[in-house]
Protein backbone atom coordinates (compact mmCIF):
# COMPACT_ATOMS: atom_id res chain seq x y z
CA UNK A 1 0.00 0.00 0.00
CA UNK A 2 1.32 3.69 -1.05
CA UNK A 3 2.65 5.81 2.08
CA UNK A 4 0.36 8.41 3.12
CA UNK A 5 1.70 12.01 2.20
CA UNK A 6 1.24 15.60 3.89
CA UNK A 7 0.94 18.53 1.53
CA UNK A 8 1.66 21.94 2.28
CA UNK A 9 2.18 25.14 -0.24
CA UNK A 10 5.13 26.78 -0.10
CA UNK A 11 7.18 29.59 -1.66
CA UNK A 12 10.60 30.31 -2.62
CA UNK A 13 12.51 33.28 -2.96
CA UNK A 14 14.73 33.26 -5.92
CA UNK A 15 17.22 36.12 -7.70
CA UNK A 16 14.28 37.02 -10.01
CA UNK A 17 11.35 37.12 -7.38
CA UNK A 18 9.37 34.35 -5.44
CA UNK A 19 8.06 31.26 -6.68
CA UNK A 20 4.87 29.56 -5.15
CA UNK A 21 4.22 26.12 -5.06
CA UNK A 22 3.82 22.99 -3.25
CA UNK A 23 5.66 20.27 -0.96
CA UNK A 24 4.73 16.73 0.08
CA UNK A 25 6.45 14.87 2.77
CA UNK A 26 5.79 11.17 3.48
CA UNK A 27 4.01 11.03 6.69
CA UNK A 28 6.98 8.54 7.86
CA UNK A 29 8.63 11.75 8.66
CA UNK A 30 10.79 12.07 5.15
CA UNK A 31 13.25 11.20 3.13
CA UNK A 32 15.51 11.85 0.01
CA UNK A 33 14.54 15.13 -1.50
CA UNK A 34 12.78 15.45 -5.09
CA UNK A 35 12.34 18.43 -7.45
CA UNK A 36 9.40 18.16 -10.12
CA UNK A 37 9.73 20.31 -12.64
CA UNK A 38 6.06 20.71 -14.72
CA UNK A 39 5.29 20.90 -18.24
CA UNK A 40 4.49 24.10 -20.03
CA UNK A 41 1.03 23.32 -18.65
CA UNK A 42 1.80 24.44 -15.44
CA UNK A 43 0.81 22.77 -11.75
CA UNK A 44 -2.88 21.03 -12.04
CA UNK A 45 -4.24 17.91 -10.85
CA UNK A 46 -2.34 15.89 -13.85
CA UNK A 47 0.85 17.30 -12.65
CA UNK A 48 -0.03 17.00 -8.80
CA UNK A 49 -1.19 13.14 -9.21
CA UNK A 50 2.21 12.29 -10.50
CA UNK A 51 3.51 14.02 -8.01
CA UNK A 52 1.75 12.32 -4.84
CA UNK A 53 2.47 9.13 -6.88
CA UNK A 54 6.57 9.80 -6.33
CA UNK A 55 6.17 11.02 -2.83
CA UNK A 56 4.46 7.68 -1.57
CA UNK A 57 7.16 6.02 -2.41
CA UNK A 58 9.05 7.57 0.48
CA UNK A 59 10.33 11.00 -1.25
CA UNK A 60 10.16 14.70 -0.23
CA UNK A 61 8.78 16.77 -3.36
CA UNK A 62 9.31 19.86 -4.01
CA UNK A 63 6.40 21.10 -6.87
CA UNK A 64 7.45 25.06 -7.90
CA UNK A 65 6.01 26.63 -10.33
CA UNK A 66 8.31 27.78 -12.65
CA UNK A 67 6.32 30.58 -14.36
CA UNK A 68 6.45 32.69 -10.97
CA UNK A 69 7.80 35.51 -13.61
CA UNK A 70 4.11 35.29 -15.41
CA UNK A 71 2.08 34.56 -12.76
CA UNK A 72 0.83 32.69 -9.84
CA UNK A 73 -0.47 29.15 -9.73
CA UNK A 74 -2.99 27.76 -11.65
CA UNK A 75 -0.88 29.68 -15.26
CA UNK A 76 -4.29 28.69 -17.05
CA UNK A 77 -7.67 30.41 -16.99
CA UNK A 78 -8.87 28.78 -19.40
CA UNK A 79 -8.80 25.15 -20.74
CA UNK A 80 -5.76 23.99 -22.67
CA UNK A 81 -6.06 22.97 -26.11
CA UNK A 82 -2.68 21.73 -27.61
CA UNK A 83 -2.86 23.58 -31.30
CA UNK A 84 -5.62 26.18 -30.00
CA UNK A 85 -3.97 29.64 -30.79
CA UNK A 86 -4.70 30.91 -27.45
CA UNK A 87 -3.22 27.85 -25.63
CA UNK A 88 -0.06 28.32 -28.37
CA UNK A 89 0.14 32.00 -27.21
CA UNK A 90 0.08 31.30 -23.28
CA UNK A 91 2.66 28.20 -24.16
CA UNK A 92 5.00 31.17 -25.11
CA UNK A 93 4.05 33.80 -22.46
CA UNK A 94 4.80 31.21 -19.91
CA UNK A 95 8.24 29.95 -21.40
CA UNK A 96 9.41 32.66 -23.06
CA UNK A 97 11.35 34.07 -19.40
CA UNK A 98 13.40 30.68 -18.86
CA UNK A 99 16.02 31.61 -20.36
CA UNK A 100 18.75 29.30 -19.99
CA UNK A 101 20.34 31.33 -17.35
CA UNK A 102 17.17 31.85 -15.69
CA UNK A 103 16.79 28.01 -15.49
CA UNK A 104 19.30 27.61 -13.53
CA UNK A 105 19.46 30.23 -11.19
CA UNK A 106 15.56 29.01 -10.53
CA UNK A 107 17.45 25.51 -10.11
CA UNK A 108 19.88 26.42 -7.80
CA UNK A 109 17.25 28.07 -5.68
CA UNK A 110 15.00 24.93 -5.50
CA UNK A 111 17.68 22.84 -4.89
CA UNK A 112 19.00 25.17 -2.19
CA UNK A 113 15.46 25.44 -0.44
CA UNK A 114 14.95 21.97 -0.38
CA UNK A 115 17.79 20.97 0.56
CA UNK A 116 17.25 23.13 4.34
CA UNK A 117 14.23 21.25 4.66
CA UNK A 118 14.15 18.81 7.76
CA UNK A 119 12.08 16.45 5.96
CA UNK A 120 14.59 16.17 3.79
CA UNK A 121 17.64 13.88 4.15
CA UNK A 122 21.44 14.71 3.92
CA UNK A 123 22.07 12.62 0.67
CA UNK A 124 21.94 13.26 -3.12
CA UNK A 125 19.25 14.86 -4.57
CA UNK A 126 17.06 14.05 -7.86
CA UNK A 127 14.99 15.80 -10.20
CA UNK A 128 12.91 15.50 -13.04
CA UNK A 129 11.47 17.56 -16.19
CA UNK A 130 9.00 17.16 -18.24
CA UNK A 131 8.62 18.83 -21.69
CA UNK A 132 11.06 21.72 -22.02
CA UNK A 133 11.62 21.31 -18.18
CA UNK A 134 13.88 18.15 -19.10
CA UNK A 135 16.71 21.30 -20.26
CA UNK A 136 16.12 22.41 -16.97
CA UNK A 137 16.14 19.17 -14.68
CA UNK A 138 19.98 18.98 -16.68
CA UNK A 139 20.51 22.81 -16.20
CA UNK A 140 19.92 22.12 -12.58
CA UNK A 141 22.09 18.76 -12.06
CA UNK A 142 25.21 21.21 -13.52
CA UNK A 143 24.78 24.34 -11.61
CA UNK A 144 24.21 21.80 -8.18
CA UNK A 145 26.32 19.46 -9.38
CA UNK A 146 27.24 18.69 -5.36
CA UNK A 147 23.68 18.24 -3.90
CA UNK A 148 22.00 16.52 -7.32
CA UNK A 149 22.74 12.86 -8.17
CA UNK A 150 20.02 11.82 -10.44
CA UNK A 151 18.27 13.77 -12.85
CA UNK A 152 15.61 12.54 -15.43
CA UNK A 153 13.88 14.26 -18.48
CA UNK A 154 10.66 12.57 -20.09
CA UNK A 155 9.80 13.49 -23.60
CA UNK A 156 12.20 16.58 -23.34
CA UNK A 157 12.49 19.68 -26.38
CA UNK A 158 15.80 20.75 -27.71
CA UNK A 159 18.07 18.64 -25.39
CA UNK A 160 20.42 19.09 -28.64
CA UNK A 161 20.76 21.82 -30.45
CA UNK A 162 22.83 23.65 -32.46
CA UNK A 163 23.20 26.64 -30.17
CA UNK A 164 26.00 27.49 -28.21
CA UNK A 165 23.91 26.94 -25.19
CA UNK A 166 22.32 23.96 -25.77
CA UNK A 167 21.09 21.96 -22.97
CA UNK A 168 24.06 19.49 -24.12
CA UNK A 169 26.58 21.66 -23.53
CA UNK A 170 26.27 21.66 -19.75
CA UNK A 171 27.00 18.40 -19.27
CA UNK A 172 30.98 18.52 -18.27
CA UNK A 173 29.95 19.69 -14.99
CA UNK A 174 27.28 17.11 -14.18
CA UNK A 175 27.93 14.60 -11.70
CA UNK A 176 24.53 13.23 -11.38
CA UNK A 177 23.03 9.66 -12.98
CA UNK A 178 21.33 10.90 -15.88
CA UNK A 179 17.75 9.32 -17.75
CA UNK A 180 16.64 10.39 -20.61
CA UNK A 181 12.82 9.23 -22.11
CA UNK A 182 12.37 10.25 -25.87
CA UNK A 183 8.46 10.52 -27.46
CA UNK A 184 8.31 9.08 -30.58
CA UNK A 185 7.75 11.71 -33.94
CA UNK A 186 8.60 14.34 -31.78
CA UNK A 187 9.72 17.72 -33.79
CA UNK A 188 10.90 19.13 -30.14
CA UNK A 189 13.41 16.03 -30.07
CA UNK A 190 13.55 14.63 -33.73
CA UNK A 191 15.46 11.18 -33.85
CA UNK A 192 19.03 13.04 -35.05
CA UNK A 193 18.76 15.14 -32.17
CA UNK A 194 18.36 11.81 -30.02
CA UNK A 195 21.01 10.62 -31.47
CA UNK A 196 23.15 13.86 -31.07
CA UNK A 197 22.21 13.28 -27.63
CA UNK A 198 23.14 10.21 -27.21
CA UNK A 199 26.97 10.53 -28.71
CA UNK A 200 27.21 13.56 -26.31
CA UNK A 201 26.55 11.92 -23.58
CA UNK A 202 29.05 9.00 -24.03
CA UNK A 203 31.81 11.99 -24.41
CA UNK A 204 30.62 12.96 -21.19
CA UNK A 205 31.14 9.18 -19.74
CA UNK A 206 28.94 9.02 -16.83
CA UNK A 207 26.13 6.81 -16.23
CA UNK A 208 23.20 7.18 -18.16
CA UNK A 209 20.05 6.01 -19.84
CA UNK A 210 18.85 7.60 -23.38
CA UNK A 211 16.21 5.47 -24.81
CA UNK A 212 12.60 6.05 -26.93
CA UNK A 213 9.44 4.88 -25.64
CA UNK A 214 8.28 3.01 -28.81
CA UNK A 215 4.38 4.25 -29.90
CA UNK A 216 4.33 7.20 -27.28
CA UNK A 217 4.27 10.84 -28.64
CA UNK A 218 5.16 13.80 -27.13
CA UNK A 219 3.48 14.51 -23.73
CA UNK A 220 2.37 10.61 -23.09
CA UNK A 221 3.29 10.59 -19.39
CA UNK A 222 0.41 13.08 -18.78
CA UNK A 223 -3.21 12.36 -17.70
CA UNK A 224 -4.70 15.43 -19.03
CA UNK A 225 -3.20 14.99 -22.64
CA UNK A 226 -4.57 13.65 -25.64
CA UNK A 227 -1.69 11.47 -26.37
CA UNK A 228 -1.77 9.82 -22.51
CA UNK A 229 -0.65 5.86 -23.01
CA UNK A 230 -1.15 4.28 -19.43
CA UNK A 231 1.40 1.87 -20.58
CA UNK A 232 4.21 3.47 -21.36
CA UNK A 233 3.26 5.85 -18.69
CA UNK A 234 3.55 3.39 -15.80
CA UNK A 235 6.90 2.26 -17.26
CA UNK A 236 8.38 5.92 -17.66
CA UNK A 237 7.48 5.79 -13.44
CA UNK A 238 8.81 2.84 -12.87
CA UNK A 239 12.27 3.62 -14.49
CA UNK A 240 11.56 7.06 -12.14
CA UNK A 241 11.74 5.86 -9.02
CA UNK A 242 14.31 2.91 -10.22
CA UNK A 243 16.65 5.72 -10.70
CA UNK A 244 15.76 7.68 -7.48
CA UNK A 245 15.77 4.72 -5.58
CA UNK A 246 18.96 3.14 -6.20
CA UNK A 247 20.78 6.67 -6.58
CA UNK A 248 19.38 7.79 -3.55
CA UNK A 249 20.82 7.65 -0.41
């Protein structure tokens, strides 16, 4: 049986301002800390479930929302339509301020307020992304290279581009066991990139996973989205928690 969880909001004050959010804590008392990093959705009950999901396995997670700069939690006042020009015109609104830089100073102050919590152990740290929060679950694993040792990205845009900085390109001063979950057909993460992906990260020569989820598009780990496939769902959180369980400490 899943362990019961406590949930309390919380906010965080970063260079740029303050970020709201949430925390759950496993009523156990706590354990290794967690950073989930939403899609360009924002924090809503698709993003929360998955969330309670990680945290009853034993794990302190830390939910921000990463559009502070745009607005408070919920982003949305209306209903998301992926291809609606409205929804297309928030998308940007909402993503447009993460910069690169921006990414990880917000990822250095997540880690850094997490890390004083006294639910949370001494250990590593992990974190995941979803979307075009993968750049930033790797963005964060370099700048706290010391505190994070596992970070994950599922279905992930432009992990590889041709930019000079590319998510890619931070990856000499990651220390962290790295997983990385590709959507099929995806023209955020088309297979060259994948594979420009993949040959970067061997240069880099730590551990790591960089695989595609065969017959899941872009988004598929999501409840609320029209491409949802419980099956490779369940096995993107089960390689999850692998990861954060055996890295873990």
């Amino acid at each position: 049986m899943p362990a019961p969880i406590l949930e309390r909001p919380i906010e965080i004050t970063t260079a740029d301002g303050i970020a709201d959010g949430f925390q759950w804590v496993p009523t156990s008392g706590g354990g290794p800390g967690v950073i989930h990093l939403v899609d360009a959705g924002g924090i809503r009950p698709a993003q929360i479930n998955m969330v309670k999901r990680l945290s009853a396995k034993g794990f302190v997670v830390l939910l921000p929302n990463v559009f502070y700069r745009t607005g408070k939690s919920p982003v949305f006042d209306f209903p998301m339509k992926i291809g609606d020009e409205r929804t297309m015109r928030r998308f940007v609104e909402l993503t447009t301020p993460l910069t690169a830089a921006a990414m990880e100073r917000d990822g250095a102050s997540y880690v850094d307020f997490l890390a004083k919590q006294d639910s949370v152990g001494k250990g590593g740290m992990g974190i995941v992304g979803y979307c075009f929060t993968g750049a930033m679950a790797l963005r964060t694993a370099a700048v706290r290279p010391e505190k994070i040792a596992a970070a994950a990205s599922f279905h992930g845009g432009r992990l590889y581009t041709d930019a000079s900085d590319s998510p890619h390109t931070v990856l000499p001063r990651v220390k962290a066991r790295l997983y990385f979950g590709h959507a099929v057909e995806d023209k955020s993460m088309p297979s060259q990139a994948i594979e420009n992906l993949g040959r970067a990260l061997e240069s880099w020569g730590g551990d790591f996973e960089n695989e595609i989820y065969e017959g899941a598009y872009h988004s598929w780990t999501t409840l609320d989205s029209p491409v949802f496939n419980q099956i490779q769902a369940d096995r993107a959180f089960a390689k999850l928690t692998e990861l954060f369980e055996t890295t873990l400490k």
